[in-house]
C-alpha atoms as a PDB file:
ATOM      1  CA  UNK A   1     128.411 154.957 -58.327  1.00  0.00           C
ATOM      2  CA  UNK A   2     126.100 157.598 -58.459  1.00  0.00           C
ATOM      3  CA  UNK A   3     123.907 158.362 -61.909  1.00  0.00           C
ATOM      4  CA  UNK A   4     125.779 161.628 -62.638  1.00  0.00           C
ATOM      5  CA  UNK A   5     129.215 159.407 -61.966  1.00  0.00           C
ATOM      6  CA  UNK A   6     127.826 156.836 -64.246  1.00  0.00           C
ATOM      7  CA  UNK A   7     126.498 159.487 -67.170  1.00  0.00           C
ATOM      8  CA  UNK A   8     130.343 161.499 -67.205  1.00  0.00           C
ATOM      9  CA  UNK A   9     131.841 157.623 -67.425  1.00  0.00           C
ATOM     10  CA  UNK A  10     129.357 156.673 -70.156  1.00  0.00           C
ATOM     11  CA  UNK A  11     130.824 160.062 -71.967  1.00  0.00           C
ATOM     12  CA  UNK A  12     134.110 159.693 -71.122  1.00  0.00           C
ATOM     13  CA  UNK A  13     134.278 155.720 -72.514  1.00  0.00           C
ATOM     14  CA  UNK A  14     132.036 157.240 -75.894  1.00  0.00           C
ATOM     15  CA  UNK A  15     129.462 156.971 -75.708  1.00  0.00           C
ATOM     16  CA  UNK A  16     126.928 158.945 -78.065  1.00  0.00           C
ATOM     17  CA  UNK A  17     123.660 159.507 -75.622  1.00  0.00           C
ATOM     18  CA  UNK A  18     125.607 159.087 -72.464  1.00  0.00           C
ATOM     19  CA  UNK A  19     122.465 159.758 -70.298  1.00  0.00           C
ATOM     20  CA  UNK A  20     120.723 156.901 -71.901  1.00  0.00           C
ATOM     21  CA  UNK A  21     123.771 154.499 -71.682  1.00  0.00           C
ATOM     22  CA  UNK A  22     123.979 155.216 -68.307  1.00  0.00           C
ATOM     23  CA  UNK A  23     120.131 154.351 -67.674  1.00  0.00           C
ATOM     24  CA  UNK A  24     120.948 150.874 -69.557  1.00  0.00           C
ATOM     25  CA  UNK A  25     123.887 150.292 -67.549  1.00  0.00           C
ATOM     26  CA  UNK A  26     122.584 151.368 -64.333  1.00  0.00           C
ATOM     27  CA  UNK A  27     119.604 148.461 -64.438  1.00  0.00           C
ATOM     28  CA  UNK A  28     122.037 146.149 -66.135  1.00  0.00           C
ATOM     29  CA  UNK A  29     124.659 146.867 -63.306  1.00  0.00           C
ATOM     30  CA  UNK A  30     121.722 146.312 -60.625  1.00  0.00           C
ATOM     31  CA  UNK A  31     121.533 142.976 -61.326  1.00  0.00           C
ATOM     32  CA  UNK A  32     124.800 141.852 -62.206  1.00  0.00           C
ATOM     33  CA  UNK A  33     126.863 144.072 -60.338  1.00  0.00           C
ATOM     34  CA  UNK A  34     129.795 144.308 -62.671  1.00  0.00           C
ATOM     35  CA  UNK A  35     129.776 147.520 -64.096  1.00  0.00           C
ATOM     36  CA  UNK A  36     132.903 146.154 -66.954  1.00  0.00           C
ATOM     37  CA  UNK A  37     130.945 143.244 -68.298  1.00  0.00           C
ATOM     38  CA  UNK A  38     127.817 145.780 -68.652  1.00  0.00           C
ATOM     39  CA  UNK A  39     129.599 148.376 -71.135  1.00  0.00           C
ATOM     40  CA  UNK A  40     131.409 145.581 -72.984  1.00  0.00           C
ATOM     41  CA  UNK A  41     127.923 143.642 -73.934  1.00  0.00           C
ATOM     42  CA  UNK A  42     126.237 147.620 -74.093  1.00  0.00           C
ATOM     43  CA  UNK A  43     129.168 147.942 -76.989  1.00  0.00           C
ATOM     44  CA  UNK A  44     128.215 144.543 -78.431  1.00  0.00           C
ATOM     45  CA  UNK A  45     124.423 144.566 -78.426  1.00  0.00           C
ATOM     46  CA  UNK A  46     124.221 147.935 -78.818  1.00  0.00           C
ATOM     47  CA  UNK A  47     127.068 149.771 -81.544  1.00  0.00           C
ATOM     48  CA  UNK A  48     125.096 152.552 -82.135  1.00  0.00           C
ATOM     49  CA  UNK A  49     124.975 153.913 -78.893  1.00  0.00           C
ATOM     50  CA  UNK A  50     128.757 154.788 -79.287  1.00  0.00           C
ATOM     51  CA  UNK A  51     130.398 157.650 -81.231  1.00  0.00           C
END
């Protein structure tokens, strides 16, 4: 996925600064490669990132 795919999904799923979401998720996603568990733990760790 490319980073402007990644920053309209971070909007699209919520979240508030979808740029920087989709910097967190990008290096999480780089070393887990699962792009689902990233956001879920992104919306645990990190609430205030979301709307």
């Amino acid at each position: 996925m490319s980073t402007n795919q990644l920053i309209r999904h971070c909007a699209a799923l919520g979240f508030r600064d979808a740029i920087k979401a989709a910097t967190i998720l990008k290096h999480t996603v780089k070393g887990s490669g699962n792009l689902e568990a990233a956001v879920e733990s992104l919306r645990k760790n990190a609430p205030h990132l979301f709307k």
